[in-house]
PDB file of N, CA and C in Angstrom:
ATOM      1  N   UNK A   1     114.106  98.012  92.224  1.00  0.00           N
ATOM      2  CA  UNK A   1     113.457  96.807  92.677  1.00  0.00           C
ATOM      3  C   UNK A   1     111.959  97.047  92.772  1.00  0.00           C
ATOM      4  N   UNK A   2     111.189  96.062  92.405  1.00  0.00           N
ATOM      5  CA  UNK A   2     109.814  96.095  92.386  1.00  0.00           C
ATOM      6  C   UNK A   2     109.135  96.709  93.236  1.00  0.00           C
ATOM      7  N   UNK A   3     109.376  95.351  94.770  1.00  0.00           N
ATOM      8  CA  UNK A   3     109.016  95.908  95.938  1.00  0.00           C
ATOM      9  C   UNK A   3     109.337  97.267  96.718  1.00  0.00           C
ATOM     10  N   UNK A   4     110.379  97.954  96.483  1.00  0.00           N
ATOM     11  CA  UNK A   4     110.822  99.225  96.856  1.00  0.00           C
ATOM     12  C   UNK A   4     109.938 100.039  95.779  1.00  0.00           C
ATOM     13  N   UNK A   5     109.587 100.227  95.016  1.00  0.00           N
ATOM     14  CA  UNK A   5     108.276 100.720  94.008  1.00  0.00           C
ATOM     15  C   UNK A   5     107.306 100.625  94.887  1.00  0.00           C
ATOM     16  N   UNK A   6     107.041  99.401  95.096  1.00  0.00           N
ATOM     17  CA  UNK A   6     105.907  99.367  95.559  1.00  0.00           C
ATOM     18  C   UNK A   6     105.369  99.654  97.040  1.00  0.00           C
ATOM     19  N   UNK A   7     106.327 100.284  97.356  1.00  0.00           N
ATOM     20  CA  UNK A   7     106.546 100.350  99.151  1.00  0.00           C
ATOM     21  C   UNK A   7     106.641 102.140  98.824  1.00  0.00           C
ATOM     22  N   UNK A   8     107.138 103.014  98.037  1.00  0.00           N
ATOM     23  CA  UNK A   8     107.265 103.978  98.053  1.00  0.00           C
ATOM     24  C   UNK A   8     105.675 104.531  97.375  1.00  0.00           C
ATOM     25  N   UNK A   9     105.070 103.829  96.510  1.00  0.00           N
ATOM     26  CA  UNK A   9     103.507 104.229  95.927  1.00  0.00           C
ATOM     27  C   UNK A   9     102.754 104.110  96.671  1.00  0.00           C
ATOM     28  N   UNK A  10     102.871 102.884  98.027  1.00  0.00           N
ATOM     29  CA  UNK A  10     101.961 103.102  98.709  1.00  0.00           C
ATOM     30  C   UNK A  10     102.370 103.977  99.813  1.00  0.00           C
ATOM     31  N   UNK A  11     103.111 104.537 100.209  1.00  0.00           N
ATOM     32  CA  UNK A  11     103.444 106.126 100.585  1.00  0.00           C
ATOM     33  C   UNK A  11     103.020 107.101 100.381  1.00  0.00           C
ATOM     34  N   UNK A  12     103.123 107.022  98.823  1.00  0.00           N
ATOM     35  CA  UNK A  12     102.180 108.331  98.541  1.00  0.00           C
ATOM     36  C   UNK A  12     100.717 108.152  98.697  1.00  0.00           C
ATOM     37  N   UNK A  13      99.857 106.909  98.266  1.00  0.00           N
ATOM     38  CA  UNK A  13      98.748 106.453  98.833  1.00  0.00           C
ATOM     39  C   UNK A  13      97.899 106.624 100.398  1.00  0.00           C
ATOM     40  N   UNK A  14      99.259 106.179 101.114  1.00  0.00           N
ATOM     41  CA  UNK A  14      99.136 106.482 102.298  1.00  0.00           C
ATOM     42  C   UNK A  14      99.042 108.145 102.793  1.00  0.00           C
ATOM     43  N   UNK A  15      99.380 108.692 102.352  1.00  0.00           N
ATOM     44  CA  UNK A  15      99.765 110.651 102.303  1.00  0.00           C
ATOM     45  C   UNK A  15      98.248 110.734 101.840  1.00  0.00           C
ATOM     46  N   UNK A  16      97.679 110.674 100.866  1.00  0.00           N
ATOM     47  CA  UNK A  16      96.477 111.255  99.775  1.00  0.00           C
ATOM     48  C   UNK A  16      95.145 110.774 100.895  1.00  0.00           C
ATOM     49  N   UNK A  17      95.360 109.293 101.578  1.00  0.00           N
ATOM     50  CA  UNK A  17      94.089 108.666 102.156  1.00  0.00           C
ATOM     51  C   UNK A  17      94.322 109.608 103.529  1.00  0.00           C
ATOM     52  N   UNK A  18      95.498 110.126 104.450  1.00  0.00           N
ATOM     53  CA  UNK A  18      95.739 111.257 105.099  1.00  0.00           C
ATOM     54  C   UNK A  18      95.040 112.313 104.965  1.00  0.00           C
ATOM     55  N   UNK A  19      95.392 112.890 103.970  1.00  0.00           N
ATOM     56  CA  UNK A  19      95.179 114.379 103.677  1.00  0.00           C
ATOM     57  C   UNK A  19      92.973 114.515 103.126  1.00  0.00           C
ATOM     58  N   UNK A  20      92.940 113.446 103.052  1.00  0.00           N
ATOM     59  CA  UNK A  20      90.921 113.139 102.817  1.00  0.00           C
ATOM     60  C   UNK A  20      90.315 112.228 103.778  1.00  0.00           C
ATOM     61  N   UNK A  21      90.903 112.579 105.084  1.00  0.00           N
ATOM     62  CA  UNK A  21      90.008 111.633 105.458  1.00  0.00           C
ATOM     63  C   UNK A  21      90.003 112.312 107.097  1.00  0.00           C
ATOM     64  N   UNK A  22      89.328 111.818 108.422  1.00  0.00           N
ATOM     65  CA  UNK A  22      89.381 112.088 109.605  1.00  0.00           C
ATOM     66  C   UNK A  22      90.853 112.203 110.284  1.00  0.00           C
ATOM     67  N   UNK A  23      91.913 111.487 109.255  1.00  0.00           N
ATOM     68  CA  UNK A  23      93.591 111.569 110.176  1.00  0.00           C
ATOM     69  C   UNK A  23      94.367 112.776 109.990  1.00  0.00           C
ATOM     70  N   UNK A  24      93.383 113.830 109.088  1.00  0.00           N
ATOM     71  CA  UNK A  24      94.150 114.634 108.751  1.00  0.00           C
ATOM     72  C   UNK A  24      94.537 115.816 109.853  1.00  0.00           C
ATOM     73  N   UNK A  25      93.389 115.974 110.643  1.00  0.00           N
ATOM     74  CA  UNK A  25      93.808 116.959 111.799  1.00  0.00           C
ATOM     75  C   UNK A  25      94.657 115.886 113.512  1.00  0.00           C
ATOM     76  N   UNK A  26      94.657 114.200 113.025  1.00  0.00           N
ATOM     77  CA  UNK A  26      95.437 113.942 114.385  1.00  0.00           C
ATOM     78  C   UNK A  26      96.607 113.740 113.567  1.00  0.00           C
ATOM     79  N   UNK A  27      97.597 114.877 114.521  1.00  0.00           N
ATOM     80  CA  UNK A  27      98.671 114.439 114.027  1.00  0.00           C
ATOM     81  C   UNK A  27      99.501 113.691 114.414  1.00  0.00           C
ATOM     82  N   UNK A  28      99.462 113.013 115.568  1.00  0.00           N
ATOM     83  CA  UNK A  28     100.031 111.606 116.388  1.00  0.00           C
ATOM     84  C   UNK A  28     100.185 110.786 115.343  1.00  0.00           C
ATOM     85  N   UNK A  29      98.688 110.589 115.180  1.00  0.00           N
ATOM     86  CA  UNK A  29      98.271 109.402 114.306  1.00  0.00           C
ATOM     87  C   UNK A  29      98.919 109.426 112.966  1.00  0.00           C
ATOM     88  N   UNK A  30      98.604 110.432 111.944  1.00  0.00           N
ATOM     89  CA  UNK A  30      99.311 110.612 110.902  1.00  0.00           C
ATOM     90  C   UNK A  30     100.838 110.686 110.938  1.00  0.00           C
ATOM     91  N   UNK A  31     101.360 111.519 112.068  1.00  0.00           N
ATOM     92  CA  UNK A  31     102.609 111.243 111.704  1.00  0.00           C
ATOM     93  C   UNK A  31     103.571 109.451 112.238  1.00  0.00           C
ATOM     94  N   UNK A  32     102.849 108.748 113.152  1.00  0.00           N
ATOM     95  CA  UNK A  32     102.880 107.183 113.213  1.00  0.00           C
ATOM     96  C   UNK A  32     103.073 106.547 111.470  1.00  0.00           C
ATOM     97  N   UNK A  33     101.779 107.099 111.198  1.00  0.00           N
ATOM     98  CA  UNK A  33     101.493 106.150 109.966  1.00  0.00           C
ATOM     99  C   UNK A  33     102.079 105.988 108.950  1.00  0.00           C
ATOM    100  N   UNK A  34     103.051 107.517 108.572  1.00  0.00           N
ATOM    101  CA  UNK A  34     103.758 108.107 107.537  1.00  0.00           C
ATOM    102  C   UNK A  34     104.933 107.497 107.816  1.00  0.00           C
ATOM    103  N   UNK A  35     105.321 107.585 109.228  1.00  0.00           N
ATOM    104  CA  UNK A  35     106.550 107.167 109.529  1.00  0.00           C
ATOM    105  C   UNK A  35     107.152 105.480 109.268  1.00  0.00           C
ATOM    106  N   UNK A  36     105.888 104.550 109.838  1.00  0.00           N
ATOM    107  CA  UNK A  36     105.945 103.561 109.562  1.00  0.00           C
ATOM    108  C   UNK A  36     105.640 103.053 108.273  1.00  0.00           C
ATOM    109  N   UNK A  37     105.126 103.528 107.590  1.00  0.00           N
ATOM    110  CA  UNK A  37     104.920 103.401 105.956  1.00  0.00           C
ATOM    111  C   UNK A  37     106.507 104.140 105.492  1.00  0.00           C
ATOM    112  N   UNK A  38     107.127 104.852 105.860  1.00  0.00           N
ATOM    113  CA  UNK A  38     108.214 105.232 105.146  1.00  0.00           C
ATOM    114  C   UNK A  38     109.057 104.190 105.454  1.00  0.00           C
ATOM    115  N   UNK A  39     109.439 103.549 106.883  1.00  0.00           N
ATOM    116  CA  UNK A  39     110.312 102.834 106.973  1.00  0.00           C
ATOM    117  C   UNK A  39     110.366 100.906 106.057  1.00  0.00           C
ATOM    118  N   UNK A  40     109.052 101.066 105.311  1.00  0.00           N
ATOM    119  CA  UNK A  40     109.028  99.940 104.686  1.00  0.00           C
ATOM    120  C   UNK A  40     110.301 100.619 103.678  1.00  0.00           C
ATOM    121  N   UNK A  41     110.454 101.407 102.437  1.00  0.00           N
ATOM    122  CA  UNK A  41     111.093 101.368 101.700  1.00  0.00           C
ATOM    123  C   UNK A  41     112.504 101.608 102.208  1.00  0.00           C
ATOM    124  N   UNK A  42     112.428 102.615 102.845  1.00  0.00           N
ATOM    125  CA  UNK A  42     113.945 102.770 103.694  1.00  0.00           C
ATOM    126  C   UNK A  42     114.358 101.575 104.219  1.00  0.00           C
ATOM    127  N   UNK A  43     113.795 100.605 104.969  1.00  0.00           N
ATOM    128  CA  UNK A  43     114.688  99.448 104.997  1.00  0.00           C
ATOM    129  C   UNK A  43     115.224  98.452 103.982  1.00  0.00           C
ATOM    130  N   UNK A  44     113.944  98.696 102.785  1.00  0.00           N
ATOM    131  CA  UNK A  44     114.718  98.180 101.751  1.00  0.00           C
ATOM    132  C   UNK A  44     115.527  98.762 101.100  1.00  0.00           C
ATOM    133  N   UNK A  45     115.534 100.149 101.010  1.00  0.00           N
ATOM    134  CA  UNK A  45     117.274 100.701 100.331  1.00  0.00           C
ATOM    135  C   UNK A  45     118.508 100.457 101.455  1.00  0.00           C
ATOM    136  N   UNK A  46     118.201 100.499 102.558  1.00  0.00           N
ATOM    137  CA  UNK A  46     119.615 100.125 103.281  1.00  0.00           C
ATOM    138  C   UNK A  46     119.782  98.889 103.340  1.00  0.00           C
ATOM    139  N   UNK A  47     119.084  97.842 103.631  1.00  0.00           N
ATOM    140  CA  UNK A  47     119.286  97.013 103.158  1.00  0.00           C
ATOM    141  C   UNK A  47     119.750  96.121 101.837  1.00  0.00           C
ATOM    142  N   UNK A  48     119.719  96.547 100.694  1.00  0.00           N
ATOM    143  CA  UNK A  48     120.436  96.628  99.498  1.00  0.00           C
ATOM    144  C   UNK A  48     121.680  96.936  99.658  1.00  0.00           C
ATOM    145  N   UNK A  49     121.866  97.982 100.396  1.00  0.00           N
ATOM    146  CA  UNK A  49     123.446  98.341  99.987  1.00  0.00           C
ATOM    147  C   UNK A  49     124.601  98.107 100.639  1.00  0.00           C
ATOM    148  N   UNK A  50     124.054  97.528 101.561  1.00  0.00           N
ATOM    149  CA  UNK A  50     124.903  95.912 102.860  1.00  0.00           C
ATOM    150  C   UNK A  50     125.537  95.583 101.065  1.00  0.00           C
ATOM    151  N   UNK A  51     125.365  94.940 100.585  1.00  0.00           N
ATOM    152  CA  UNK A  51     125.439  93.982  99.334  1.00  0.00           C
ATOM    153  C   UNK A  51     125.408  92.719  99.962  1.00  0.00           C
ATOM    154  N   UNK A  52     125.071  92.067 100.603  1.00  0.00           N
ATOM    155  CA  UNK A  52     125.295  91.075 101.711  1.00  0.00           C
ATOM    156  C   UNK A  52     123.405  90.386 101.704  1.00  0.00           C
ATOM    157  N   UNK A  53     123.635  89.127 101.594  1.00  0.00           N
ATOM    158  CA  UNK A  53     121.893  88.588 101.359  1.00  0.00           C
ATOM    159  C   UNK A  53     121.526  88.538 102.522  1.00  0.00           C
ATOM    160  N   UNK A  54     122.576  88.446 103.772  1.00  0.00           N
ATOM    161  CA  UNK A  54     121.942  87.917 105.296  1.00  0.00           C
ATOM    162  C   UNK A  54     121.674  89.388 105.948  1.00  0.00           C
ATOM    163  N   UNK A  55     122.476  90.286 105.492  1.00  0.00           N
ATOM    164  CA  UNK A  55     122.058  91.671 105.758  1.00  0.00           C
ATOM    165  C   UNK A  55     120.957  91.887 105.443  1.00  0.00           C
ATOM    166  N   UNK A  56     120.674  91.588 103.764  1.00  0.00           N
ATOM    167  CA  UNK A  56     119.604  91.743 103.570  1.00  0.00           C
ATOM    168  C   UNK A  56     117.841  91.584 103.605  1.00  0.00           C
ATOM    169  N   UNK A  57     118.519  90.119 104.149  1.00  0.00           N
ATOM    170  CA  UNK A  57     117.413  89.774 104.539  1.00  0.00           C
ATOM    171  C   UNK A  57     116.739  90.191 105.895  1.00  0.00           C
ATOM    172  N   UNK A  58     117.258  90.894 106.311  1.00  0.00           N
ATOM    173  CA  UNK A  58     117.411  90.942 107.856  1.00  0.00           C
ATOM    174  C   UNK A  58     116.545  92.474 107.673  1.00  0.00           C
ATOM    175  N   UNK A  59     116.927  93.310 106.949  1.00  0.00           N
ATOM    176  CA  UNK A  59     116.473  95.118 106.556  1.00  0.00           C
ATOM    177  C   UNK A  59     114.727  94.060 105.896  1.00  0.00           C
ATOM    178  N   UNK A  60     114.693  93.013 105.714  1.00  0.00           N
ATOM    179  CA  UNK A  60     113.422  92.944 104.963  1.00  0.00           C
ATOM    180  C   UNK A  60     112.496  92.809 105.825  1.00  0.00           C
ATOM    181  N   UNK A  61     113.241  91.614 106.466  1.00  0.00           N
ATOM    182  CA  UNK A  61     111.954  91.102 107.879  1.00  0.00           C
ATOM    183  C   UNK A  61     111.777  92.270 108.603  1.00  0.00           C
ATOM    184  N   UNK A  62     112.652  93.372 108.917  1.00  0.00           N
ATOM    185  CA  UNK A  62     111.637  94.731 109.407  1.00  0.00           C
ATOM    186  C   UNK A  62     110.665  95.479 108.463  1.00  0.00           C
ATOM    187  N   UNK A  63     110.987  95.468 107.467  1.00  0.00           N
ATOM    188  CA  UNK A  63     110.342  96.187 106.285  1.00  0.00           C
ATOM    189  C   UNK A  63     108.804  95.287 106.427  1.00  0.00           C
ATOM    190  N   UNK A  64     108.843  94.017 106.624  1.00  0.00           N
ATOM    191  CA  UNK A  64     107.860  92.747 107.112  1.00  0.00           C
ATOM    192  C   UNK A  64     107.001  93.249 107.738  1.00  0.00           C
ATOM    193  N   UNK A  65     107.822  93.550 108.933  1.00  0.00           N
ATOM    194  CA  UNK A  65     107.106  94.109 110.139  1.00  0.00           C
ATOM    195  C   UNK A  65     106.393  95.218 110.212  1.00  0.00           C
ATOM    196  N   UNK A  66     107.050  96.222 110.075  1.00  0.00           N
ATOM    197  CA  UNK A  66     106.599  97.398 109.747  1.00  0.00           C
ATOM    198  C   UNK A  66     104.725  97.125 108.809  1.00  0.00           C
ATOM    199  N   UNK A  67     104.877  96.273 107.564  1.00  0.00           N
ATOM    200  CA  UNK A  67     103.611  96.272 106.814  1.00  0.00           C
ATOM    201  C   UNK A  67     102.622  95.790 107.815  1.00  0.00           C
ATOM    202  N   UNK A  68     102.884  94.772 108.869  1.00  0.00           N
ATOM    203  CA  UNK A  68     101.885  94.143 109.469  1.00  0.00           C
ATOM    204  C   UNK A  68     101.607  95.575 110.601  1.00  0.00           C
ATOM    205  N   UNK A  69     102.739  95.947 110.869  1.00  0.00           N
ATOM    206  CA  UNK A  69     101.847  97.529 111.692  1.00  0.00           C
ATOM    207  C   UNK A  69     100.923  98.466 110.626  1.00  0.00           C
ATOM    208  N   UNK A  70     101.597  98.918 110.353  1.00  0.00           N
ATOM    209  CA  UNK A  70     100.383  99.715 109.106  1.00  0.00           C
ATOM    210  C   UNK A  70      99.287  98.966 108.967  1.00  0.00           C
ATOM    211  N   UNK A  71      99.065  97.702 107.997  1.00  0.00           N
ATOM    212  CA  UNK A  71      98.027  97.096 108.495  1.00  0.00           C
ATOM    213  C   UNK A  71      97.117  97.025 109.451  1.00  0.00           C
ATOM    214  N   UNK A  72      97.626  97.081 110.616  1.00  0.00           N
ATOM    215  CA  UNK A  72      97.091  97.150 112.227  1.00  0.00           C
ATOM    216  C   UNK A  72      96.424  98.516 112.356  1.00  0.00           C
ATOM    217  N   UNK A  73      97.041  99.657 111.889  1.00  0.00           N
ATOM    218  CA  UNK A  73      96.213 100.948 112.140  1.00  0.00           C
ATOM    219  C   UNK A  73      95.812 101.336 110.872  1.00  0.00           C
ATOM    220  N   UNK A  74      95.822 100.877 109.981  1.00  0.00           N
ATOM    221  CA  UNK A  74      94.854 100.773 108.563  1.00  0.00           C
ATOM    222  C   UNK A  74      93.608 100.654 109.045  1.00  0.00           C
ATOM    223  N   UNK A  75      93.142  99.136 110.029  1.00  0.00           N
ATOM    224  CA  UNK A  75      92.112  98.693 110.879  1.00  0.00           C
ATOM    225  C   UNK A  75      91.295  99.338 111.733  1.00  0.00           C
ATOM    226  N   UNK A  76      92.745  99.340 112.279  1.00  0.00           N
ATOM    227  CA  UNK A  76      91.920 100.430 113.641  1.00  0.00           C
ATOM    228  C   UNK A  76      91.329 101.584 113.394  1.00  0.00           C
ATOM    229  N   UNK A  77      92.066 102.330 112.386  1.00  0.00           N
ATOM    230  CA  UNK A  77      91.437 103.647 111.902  1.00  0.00           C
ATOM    231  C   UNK A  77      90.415 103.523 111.079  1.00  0.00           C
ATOM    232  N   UNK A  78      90.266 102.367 110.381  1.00  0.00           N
ATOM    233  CA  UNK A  78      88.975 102.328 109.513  1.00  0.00           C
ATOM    234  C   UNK A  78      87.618 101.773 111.089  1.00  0.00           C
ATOM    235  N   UNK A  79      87.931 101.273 111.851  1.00  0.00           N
ATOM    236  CA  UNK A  79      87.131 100.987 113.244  1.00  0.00           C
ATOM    237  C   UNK A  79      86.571 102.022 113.343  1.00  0.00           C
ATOM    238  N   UNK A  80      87.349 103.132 113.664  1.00  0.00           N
ATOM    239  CA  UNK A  80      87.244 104.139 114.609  1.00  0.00           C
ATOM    240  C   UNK A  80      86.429 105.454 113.391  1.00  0.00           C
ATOM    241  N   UNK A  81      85.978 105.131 112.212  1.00  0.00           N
ATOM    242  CA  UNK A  81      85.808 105.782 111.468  1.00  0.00           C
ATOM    243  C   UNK A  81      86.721 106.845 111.215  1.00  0.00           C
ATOM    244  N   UNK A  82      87.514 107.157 110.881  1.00  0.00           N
ATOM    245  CA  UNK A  82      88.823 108.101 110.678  1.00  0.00           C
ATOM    246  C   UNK A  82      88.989 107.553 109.026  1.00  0.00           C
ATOM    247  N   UNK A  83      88.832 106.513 108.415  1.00  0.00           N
ATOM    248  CA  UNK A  83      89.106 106.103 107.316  1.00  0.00           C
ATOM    249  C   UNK A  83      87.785 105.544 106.692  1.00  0.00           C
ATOM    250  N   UNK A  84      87.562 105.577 105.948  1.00  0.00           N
ATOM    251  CA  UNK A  84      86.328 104.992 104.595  1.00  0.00           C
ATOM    252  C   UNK A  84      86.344 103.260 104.726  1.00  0.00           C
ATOM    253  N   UNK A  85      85.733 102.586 104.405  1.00  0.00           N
ATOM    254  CA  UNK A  85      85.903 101.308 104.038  1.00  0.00           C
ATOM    255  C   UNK A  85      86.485 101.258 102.410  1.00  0.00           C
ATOM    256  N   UNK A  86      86.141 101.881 101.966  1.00  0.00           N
ATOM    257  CA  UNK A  86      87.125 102.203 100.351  1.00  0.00           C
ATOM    258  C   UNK A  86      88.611 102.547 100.746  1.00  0.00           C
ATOM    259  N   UNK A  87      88.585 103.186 101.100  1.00  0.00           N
ATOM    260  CA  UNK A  87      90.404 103.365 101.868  1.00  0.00           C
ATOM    261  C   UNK A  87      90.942 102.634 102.001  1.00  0.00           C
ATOM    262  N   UNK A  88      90.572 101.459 103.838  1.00  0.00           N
ATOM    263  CA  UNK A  88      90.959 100.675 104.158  1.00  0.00           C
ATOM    264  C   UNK A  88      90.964  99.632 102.910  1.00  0.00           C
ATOM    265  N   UNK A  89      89.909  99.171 102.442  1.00  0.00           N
ATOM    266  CA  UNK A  89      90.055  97.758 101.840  1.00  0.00           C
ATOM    267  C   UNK A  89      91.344  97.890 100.761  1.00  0.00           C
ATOM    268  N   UNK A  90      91.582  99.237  99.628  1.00  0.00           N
ATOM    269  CA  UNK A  90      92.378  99.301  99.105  1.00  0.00           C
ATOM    270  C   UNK A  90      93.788  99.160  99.294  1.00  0.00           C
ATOM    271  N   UNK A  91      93.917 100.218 100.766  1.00  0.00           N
ATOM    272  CA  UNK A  91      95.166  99.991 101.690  1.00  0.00           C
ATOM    273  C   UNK A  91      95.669  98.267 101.935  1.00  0.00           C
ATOM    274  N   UNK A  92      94.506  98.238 102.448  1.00  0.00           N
ATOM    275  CA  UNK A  92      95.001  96.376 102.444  1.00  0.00           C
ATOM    276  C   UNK A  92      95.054  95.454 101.787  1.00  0.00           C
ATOM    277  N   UNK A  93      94.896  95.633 100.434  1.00  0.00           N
ATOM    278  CA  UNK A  93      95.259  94.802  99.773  1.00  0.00           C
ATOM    279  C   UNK A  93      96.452  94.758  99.102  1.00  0.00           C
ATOM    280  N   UNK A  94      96.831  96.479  98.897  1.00  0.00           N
ATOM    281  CA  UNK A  94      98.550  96.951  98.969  1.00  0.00           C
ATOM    282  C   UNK A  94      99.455  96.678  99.666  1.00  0.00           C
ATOM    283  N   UNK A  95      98.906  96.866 100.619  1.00  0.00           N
ATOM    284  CA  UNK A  95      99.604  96.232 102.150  1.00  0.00           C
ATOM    285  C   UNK A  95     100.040  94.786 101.773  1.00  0.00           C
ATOM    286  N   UNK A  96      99.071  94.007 101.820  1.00  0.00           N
ATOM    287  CA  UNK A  96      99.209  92.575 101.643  1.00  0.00           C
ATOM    288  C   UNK A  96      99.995  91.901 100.734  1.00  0.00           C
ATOM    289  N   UNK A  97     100.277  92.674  99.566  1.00  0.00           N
ATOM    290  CA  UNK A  97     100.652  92.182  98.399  1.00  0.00           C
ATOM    291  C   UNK A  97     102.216  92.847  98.801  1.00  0.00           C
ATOM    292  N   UNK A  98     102.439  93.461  99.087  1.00  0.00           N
ATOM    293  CA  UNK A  98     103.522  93.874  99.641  1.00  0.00           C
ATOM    294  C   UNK A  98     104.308  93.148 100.239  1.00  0.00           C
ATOM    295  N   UNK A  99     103.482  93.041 101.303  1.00  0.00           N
ATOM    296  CA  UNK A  99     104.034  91.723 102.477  1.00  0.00           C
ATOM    297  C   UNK A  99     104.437  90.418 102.155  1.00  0.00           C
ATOM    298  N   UNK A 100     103.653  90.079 100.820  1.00  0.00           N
ATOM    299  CA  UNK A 100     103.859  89.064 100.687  1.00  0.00           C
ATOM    300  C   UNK A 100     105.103  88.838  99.461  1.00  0.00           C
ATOM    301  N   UNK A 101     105.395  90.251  98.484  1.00  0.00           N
ATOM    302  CA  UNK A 101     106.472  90.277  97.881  1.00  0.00           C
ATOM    303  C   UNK A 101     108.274  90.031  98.783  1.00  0.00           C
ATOM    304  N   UNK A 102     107.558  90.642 100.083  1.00  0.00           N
ATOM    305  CA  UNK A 102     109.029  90.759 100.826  1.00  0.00           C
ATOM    306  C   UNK A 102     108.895  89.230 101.457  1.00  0.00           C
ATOM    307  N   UNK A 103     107.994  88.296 101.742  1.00  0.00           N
ATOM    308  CA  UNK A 103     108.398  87.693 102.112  1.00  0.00           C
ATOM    309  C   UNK A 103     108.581  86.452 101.175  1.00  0.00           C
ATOM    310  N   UNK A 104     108.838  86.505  99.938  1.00  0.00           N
ATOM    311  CA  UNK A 104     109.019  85.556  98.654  1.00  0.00           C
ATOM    312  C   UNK A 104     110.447  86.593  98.378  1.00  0.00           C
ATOM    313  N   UNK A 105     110.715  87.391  98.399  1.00  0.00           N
ATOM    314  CA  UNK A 105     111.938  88.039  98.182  1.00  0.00           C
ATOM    315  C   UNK A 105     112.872  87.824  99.028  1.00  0.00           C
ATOM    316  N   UNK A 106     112.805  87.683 100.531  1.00  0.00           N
ATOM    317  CA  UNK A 106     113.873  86.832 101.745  1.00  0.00           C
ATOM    318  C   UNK A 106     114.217  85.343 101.095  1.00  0.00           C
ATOM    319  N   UNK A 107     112.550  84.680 100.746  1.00  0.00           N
ATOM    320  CA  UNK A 107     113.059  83.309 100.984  1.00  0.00           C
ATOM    321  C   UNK A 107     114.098  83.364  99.758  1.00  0.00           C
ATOM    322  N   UNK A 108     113.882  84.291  98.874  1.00  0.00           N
ATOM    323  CA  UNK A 108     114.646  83.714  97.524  1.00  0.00           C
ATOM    324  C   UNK A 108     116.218  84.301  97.852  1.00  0.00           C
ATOM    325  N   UNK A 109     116.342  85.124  98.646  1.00  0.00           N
ATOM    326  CA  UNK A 109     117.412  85.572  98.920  1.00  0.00           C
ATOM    327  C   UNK A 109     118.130  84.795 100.123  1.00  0.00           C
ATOM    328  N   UNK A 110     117.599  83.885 100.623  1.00  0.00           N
ATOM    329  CA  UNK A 110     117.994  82.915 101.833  1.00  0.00           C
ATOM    330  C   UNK A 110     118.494  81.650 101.007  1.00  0.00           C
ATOM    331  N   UNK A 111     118.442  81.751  99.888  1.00  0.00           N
ATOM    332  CA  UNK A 111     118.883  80.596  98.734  1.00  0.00           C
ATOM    333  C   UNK A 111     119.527  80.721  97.821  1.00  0.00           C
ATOM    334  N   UNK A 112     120.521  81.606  97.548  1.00  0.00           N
ATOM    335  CA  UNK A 112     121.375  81.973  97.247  1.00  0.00           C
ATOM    336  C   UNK A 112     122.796  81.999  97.633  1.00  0.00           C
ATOM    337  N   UNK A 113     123.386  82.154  97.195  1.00  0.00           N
ATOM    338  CA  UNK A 113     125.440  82.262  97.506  1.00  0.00           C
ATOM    339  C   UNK A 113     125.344  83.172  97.907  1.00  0.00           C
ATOM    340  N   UNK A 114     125.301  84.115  97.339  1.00  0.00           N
ATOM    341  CA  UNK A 114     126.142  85.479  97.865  1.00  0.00           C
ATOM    342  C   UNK A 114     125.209  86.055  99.413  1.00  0.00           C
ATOM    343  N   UNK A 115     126.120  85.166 100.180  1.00  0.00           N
ATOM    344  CA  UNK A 115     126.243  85.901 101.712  1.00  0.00           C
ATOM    345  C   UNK A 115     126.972  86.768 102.361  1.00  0.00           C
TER     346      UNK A 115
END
C-alpha cells in the first residue's frame, strides 16, 4: 500500500534528520519521535490484516493521530532549535501529505461493503 510506503520512508527520514541534528544526544526526545513515527506504519499493517474495513479504519484514525503528533514535535523541535528549518519544512510536508492520504483512504474505505 502506498501510504504504508510512505509512512515507513518517512521513518527512515525521520532517523537521518535524528542522527544530524541537536536530537541526536536527547534521547527522550528521539526515542518519542521514532516511536511515534513507527507507530504510523504499524498501525497500518495491523490494521490491514483485521481484513475488516471498520477495523480498518479504526488502525488508520490512530495512524491519523499519531502524524498530527509528530507534526507537533517536528515544531517544537524546529522552535527550540534542535532541528533546521530545512528539516522541519520537509518533515512537514511529508507529514502532511501523509495525513492527508490516510484520511482519503478511511473515507474511501467507510464506502465500501466489505465490513
Amino acid at each position: 500500500m502506498r501510504i504504508w510506503k510512505k509512512s515507513v520512508e518517512l521513518y527512515v527520514d525521520i532517523f537521518v534528520v535524528i542522527e544530524n541534528s541537536g536530537l541526536k544526544n536527547d534521547f527522550s526526545a528521539k526515542d518519542q519521535l521514532k516511536r511515534v513515527t513507527l507507530s504510523i506504519s504499524n498501525n497500518i499493517a495491523e490494521g490491514f490484516e483485521y481484513e475488516n474495513n471498520l477495523q480498518f479504519v479504526r488502525f488508520l484514525r490512530y495512524s491519523k493521530g499519531s502524524a498530527g503528533e509528530i507534526r507537533n514535535m517536528v515544531t517544537v523541535f524546529f522552535m527550540t532549535g534542535q532541528i533546521s528549518k530545512e528539516q522541519h519544512d520537509k518533515l512537514i510536508e511529508k507529514i502532511v501529505e501523509i495525513s492527508k492520504s490516510i484520511k482519503g483512504f478511511m473515507k474511501y474505505l467507510s464506502n465500501t461493503k466489505k465490513q
